[in-house]
PDB file of N, CA and C in Angstrom:
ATOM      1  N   UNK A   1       7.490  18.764  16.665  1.00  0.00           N
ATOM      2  CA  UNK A   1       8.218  17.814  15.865  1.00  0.00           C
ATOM      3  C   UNK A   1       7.654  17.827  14.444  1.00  0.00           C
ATOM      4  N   UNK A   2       8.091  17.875  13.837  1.00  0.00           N
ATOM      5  CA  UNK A   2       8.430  17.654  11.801  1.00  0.00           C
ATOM      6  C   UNK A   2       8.631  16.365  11.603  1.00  0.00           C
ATOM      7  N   UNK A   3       7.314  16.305  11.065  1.00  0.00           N
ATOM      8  CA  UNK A   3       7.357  15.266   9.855  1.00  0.00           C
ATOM      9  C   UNK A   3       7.210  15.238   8.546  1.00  0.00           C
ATOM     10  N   UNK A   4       8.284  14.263   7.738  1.00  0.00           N
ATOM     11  CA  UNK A   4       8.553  14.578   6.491  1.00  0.00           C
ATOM     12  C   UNK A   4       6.882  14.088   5.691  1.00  0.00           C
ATOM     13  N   UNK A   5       6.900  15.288   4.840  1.00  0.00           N
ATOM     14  CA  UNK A   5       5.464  15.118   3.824  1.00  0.00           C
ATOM     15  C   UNK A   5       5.650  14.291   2.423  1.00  0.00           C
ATOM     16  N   UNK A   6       5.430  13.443   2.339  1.00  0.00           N
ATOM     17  CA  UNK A   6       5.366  12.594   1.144  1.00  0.00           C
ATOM     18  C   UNK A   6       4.223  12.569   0.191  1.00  0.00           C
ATOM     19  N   UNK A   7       4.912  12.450  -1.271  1.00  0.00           N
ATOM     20  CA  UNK A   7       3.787  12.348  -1.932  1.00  0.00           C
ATOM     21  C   UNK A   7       3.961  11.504  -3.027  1.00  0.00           C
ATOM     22  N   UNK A   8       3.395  10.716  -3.714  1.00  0.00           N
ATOM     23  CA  UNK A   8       3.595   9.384  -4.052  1.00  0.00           C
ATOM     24  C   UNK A   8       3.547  10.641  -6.036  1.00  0.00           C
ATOM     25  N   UNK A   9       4.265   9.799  -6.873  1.00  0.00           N
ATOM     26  CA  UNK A   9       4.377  10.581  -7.973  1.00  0.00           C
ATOM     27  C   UNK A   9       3.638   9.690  -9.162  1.00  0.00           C
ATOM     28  N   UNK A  10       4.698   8.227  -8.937  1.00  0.00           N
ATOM     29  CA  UNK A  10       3.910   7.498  -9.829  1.00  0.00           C
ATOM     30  C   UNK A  10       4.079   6.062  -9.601  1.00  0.00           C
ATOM     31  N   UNK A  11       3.820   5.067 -10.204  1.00  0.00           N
ATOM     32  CA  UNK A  11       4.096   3.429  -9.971  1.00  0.00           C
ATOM     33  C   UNK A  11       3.941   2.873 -10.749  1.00  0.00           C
ATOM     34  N   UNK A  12       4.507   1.519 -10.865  1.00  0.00           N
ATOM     35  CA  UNK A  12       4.533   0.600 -12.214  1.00  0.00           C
ATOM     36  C   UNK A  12       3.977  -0.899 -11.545  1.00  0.00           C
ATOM     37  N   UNK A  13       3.304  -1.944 -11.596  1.00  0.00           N
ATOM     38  CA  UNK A  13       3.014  -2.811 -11.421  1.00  0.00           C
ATOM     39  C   UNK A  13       4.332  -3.921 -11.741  1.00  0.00           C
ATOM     40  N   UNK A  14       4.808  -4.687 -10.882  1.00  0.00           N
ATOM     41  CA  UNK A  14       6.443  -5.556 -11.210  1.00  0.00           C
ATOM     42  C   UNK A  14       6.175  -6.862 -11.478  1.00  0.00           C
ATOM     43  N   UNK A  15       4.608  -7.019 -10.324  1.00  0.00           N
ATOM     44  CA  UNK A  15       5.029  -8.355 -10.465  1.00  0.00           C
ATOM     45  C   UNK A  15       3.623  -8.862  -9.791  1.00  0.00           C
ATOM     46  N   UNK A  16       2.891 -10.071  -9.743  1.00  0.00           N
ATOM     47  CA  UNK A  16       1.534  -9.707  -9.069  1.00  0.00           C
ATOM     48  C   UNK A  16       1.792  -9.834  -7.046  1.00  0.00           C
ATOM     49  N   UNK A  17       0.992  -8.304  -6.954  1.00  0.00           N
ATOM     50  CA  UNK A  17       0.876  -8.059  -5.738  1.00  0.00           C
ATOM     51  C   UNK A  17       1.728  -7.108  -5.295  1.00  0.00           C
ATOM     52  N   UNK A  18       2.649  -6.492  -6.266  1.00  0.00           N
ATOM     53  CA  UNK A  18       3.753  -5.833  -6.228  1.00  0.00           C
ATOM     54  C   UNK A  18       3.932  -4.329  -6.918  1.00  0.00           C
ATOM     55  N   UNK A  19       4.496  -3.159  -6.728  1.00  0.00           N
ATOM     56  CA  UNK A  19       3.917  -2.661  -7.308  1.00  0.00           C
ATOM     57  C   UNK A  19       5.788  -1.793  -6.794  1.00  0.00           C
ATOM     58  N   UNK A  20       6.068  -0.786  -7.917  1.00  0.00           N
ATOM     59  CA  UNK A  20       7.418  -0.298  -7.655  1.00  0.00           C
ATOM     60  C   UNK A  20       6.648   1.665  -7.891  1.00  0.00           C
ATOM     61  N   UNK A  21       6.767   2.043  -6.163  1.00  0.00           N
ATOM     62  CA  UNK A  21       6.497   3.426  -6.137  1.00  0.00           C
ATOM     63  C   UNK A  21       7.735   4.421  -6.068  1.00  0.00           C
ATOM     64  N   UNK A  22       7.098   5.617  -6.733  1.00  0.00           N
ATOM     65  CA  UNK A  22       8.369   6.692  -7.113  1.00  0.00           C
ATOM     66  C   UNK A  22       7.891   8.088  -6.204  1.00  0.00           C
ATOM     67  N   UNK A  23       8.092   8.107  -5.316  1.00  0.00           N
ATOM     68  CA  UNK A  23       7.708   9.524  -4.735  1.00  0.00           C
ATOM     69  C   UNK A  23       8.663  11.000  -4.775  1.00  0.00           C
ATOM     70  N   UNK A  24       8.031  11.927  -4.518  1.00  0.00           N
ATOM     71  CA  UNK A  24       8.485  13.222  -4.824  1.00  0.00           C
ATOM     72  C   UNK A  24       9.848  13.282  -4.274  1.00  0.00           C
ATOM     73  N   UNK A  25      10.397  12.346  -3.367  1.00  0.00           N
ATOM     74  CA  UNK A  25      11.933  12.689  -3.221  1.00  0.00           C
ATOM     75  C   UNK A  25      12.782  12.180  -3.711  1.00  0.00           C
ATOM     76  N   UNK A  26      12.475  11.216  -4.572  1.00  0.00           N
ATOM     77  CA  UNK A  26      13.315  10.672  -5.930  1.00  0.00           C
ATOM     78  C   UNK A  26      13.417   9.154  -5.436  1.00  0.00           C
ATOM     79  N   UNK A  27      13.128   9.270  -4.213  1.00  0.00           N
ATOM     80  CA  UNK A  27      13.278   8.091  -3.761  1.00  0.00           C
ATOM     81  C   UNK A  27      12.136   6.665  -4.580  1.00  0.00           C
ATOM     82  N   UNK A  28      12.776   5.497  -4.474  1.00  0.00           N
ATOM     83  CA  UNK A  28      11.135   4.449  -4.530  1.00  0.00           C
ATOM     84  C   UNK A  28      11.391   3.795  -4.160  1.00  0.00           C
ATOM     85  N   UNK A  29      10.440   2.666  -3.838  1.00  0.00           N
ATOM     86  CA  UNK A  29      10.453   1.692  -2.807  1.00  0.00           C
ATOM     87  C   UNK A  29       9.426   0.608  -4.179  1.00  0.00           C
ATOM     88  N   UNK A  30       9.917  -1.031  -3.880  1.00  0.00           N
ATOM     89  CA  UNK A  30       9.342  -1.836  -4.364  1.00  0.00           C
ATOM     90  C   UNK A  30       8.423  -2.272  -3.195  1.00  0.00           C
ATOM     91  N   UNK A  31       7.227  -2.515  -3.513  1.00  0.00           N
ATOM     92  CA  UNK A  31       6.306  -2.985  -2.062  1.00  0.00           C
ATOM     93  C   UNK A  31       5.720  -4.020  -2.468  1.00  0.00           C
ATOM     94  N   UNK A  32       5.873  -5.753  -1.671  1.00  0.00           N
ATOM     95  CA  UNK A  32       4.827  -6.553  -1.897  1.00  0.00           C
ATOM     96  C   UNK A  32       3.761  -6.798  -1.042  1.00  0.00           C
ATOM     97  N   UNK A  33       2.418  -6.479  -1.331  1.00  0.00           N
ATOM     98  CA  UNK A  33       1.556  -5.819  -0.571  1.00  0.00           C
ATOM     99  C   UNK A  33       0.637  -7.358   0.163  1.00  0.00           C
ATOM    100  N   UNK A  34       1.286  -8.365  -0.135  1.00  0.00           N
ATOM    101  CA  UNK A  34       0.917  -9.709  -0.053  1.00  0.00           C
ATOM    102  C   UNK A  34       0.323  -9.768   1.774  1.00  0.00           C
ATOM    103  N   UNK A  35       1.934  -9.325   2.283  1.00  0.00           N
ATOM    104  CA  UNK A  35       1.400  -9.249   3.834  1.00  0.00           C
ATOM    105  C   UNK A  35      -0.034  -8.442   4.501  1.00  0.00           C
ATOM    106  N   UNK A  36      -0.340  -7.631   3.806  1.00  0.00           N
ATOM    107  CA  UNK A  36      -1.399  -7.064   4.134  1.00  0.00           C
ATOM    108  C   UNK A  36      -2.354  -6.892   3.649  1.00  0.00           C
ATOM    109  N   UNK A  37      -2.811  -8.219   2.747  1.00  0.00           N
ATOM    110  CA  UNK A  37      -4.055  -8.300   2.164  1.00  0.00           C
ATOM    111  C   UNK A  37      -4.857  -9.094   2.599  1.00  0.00           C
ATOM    112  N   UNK A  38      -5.168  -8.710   3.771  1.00  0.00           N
ATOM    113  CA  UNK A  38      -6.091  -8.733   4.775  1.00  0.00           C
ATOM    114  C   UNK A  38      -7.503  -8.673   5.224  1.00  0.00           C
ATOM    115  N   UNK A  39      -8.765  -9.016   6.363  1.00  0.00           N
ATOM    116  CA  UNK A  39      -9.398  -7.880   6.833  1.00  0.00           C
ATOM    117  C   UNK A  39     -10.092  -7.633   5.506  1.00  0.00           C
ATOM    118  N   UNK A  40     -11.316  -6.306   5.897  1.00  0.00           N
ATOM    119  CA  UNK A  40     -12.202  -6.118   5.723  1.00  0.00           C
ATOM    120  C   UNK A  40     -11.848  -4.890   4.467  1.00  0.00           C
ATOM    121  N   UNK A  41     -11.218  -4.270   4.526  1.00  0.00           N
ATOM    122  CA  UNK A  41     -10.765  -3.295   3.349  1.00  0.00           C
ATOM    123  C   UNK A  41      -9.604  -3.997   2.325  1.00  0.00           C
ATOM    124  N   UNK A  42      -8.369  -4.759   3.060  1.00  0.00           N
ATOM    125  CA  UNK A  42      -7.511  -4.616   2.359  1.00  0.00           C
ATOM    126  C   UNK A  42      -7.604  -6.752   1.491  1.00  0.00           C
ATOM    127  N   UNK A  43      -8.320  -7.169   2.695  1.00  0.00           N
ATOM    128  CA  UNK A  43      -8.707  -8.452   2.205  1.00  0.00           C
ATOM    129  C   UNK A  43      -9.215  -8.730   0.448  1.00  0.00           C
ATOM    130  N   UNK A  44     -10.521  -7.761  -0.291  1.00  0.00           N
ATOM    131  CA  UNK A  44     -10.681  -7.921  -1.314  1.00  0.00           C
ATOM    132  C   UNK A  44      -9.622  -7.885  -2.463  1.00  0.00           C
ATOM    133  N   UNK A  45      -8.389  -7.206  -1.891  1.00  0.00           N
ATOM    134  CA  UNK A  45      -7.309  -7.358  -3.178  1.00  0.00           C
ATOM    135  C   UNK A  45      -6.326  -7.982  -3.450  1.00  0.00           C
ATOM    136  N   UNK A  46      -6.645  -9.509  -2.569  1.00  0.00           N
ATOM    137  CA  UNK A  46      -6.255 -10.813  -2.612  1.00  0.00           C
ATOM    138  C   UNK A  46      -6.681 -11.287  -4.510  1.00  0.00           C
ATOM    139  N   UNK A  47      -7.703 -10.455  -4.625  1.00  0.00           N
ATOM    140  CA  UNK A  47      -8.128 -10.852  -6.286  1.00  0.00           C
ATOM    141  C   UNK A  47      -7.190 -10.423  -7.003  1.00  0.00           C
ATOM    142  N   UNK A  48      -6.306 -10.424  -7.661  1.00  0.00           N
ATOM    143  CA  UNK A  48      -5.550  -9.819  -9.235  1.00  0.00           C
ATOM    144  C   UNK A  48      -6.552  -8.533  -9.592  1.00  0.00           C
ATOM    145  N   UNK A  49      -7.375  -9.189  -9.972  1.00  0.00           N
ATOM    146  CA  UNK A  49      -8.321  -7.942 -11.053  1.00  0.00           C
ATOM    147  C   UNK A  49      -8.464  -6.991 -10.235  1.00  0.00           C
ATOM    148  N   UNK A  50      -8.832  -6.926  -8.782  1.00  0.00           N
ATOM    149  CA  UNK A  50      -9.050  -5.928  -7.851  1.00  0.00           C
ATOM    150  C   UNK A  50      -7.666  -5.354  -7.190  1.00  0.00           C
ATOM    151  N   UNK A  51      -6.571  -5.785  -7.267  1.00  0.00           N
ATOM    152  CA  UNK A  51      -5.443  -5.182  -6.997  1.00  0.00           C
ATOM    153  C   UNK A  51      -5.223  -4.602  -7.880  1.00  0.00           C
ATOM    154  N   UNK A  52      -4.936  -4.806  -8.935  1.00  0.00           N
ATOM    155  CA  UNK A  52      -4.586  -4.632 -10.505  1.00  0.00           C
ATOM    156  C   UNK A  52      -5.106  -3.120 -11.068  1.00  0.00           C
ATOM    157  N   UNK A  53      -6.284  -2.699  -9.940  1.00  0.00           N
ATOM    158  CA  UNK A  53      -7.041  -1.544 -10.675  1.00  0.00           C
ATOM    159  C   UNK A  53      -6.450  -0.152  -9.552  1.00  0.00           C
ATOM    160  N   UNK A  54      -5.439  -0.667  -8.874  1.00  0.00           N
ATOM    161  CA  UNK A  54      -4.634   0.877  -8.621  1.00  0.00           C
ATOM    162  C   UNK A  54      -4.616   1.816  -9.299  1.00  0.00           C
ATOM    163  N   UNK A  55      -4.770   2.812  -8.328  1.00  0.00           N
ATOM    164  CA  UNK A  55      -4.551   4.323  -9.136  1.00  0.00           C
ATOM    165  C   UNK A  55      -4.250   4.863  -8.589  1.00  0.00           C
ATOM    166  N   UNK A  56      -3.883   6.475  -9.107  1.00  0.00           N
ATOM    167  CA  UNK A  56      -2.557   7.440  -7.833  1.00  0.00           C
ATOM    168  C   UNK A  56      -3.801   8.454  -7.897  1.00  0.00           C
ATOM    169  N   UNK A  57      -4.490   8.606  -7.033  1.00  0.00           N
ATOM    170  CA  UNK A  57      -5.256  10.007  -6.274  1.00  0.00           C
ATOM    171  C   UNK A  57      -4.449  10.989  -6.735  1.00  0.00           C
ATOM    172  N   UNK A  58      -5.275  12.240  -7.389  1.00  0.00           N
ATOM    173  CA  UNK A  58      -4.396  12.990  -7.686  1.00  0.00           C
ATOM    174  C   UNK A  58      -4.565  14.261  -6.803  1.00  0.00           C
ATOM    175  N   UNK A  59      -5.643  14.211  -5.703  1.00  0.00           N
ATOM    176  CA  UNK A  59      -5.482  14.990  -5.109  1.00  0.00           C
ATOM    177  C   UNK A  59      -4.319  15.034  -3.747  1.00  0.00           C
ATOM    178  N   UNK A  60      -4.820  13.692  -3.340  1.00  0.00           N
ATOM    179  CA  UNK A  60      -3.748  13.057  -2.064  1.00  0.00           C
ATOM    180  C   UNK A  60      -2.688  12.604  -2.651  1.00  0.00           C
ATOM    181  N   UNK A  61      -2.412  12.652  -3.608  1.00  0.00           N
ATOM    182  CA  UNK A  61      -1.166  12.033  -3.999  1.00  0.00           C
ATOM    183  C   UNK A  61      -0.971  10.504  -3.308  1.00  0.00           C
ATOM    184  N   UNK A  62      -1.833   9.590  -3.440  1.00  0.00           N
ATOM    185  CA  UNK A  62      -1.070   8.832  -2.990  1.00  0.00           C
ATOM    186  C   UNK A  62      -1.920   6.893  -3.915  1.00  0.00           C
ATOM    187  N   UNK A  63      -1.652   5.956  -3.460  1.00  0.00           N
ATOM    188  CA  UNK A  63      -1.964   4.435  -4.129  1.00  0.00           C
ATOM    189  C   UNK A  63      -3.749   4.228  -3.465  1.00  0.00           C
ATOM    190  N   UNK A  64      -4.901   4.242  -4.519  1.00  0.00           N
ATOM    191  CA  UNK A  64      -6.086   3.678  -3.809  1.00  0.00           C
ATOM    192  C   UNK A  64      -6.509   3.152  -4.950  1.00  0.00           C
ATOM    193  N   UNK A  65      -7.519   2.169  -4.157  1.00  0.00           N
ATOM    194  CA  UNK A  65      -8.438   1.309  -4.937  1.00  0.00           C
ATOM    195  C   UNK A  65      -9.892   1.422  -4.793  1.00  0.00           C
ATOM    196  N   UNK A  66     -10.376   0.921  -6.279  1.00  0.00           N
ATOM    197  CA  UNK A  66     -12.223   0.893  -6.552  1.00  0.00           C
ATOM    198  C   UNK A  66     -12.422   1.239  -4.773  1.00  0.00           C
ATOM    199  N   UNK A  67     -12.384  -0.294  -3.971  1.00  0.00           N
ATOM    200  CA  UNK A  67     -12.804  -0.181  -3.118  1.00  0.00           C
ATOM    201  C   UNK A  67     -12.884   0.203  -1.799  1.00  0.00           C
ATOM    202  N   UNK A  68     -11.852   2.037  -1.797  1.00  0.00           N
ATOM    203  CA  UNK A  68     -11.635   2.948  -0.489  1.00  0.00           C
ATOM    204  C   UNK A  68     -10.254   2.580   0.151  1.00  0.00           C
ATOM    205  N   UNK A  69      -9.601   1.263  -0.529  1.00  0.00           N
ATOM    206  CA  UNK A  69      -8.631   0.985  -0.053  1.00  0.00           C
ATOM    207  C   UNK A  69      -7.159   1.688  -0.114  1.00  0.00           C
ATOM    208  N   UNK A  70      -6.625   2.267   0.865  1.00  0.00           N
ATOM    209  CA  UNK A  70      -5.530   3.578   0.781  1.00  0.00           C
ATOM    210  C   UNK A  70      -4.306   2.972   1.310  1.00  0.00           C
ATOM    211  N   UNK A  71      -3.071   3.742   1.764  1.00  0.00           N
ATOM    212  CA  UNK A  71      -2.046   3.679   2.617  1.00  0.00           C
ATOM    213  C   UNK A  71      -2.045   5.018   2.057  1.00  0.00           C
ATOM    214  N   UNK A  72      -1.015   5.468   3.230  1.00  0.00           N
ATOM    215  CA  UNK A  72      -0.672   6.941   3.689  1.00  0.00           C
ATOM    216  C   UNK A  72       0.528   6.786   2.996  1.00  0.00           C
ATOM    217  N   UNK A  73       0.695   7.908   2.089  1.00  0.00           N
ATOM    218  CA  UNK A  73       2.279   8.042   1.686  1.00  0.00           C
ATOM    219  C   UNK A  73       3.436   7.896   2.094  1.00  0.00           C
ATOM    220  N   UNK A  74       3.341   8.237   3.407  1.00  0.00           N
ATOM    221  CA  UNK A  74       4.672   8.088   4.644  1.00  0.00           C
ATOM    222  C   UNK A  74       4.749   6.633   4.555  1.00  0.00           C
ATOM    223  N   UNK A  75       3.462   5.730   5.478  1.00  0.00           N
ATOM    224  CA  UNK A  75       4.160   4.334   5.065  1.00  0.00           C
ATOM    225  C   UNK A  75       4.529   3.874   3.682  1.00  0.00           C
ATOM    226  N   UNK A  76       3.883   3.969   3.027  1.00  0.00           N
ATOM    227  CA  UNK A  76       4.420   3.434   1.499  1.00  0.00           C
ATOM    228  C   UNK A  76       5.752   3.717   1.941  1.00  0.00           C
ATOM    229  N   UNK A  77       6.355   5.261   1.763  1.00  0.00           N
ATOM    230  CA  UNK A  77       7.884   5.809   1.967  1.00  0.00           C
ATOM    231  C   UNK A  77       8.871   4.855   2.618  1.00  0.00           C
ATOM    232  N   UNK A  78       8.356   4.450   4.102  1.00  0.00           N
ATOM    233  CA  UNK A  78       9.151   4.062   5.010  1.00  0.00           C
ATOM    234  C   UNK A  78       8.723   2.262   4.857  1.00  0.00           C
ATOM    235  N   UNK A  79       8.555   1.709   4.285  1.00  0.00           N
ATOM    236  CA  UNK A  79       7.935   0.619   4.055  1.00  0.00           C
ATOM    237  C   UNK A  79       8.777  -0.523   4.227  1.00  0.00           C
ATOM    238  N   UNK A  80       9.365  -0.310   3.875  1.00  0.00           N
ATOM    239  CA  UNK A  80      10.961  -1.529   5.058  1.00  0.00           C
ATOM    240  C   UNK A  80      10.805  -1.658   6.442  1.00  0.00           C
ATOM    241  N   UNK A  81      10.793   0.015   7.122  1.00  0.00           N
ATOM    242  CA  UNK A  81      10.618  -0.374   8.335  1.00  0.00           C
ATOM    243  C   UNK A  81       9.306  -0.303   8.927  1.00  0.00           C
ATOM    244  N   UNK A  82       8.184  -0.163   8.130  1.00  0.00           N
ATOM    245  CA  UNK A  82       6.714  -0.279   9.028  1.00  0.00           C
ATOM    246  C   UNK A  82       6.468  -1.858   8.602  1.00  0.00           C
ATOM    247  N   UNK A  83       6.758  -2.670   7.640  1.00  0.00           N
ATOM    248  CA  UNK A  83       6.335  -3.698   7.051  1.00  0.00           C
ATOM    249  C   UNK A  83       5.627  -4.823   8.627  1.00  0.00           C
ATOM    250  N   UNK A  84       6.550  -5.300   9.045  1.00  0.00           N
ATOM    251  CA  UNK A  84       6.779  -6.183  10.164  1.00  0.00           C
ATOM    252  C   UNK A  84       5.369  -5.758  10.854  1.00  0.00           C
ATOM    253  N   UNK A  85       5.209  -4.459  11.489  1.00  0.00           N
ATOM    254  CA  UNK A  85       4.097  -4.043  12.164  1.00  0.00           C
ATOM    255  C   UNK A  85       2.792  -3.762  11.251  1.00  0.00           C
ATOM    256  N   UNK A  86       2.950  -3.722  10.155  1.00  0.00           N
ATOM    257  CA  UNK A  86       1.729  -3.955   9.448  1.00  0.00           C
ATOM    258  C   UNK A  86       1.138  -4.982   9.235  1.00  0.00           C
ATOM    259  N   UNK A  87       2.302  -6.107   8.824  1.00  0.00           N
ATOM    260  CA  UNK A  87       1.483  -7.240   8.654  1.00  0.00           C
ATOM    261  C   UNK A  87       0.974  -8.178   9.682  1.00  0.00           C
ATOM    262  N   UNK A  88       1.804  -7.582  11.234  1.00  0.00           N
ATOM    263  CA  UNK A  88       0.874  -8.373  12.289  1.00  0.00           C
ATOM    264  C   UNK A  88      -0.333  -8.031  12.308  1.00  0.00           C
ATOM    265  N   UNK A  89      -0.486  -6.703  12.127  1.00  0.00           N
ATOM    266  CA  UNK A  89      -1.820  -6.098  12.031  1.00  0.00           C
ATOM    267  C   UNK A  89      -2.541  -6.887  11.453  1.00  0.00           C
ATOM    268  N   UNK A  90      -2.818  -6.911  10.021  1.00  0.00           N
ATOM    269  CA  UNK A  90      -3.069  -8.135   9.042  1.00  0.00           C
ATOM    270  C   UNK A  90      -3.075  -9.485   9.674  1.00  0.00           C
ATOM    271  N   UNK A  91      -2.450 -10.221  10.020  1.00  0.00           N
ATOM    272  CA  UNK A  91      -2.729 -11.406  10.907  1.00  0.00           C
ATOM    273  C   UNK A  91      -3.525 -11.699  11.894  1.00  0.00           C
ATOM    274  N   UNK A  92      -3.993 -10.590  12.711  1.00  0.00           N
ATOM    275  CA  UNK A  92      -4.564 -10.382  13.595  1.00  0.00           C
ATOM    276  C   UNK A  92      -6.032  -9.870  13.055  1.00  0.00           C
ATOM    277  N   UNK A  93      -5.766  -8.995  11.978  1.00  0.00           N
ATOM    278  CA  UNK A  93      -7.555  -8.888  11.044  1.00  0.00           C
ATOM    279  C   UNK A  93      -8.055 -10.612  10.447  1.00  0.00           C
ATOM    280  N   UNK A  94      -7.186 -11.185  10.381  1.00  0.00           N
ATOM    281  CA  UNK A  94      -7.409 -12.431   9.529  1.00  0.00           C
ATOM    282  C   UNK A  94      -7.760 -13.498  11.000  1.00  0.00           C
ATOM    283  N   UNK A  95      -7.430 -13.200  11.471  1.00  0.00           N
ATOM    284  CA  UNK A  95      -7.633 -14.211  12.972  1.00  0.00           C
ATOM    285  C   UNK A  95      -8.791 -13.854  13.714  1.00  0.00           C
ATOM    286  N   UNK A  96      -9.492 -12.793  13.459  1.00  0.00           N
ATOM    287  CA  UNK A  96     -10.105 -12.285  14.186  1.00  0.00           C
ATOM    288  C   UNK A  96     -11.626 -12.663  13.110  1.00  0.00           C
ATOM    289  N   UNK A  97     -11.605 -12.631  11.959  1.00  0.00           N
ATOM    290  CA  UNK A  97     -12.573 -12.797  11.044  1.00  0.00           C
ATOM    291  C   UNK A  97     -13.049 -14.111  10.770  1.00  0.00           C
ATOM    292  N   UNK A  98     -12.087 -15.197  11.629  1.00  0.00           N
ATOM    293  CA  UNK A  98     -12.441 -16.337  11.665  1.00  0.00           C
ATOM    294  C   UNK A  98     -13.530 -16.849  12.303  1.00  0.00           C
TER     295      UNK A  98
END
């Protein structure tokens, strides 16, 4: 089975927590990353200043932060329909850290 390879091109910041990605198939997706700022990696970019310092890997092509924090290009891509299952994830890092 084939899976489609994504690679993130570029992004603009929209709005806070938000960020509008353009990947190599012309496609983009607006993502508010609110649900999954979470947990032990993705928890610190509940800050502005620490979300805010995105950058596009230029080897992986894809959205990370200062602090190791990633997503895989595919989800970014498909991000409508992974959303729901990510952010239980996230709920469940946040419940668990209590």
């Amino acid at each position: 089975m084939r899976h489609p390879i994504y690679r993130v091109c570029s992004f603009r910041i929209v709005a806070p927590f938000t960020l509008c990605v353009v990947f190599d198939d012309g496609t983009e997706q607006v993502i508010d990353f609110r649900p999954m700022l979470a947990g032990e990696l993705f928890g610190p970019l509940r800050d502005p200043s620490v979300f805010d310092q995105v950058s596009l890997d230029p080897e992986v092509h894809t959205l990370v932060w200062p602090n190791g924090a990633d997503f895989d290009p595919a989800t970014l891509h498909d991000w409508p329909e992974r959303i729901e299952a990510l952010a239980a994830r996230a709920r469940k890092w946040e419940s668990q850290a209590v």
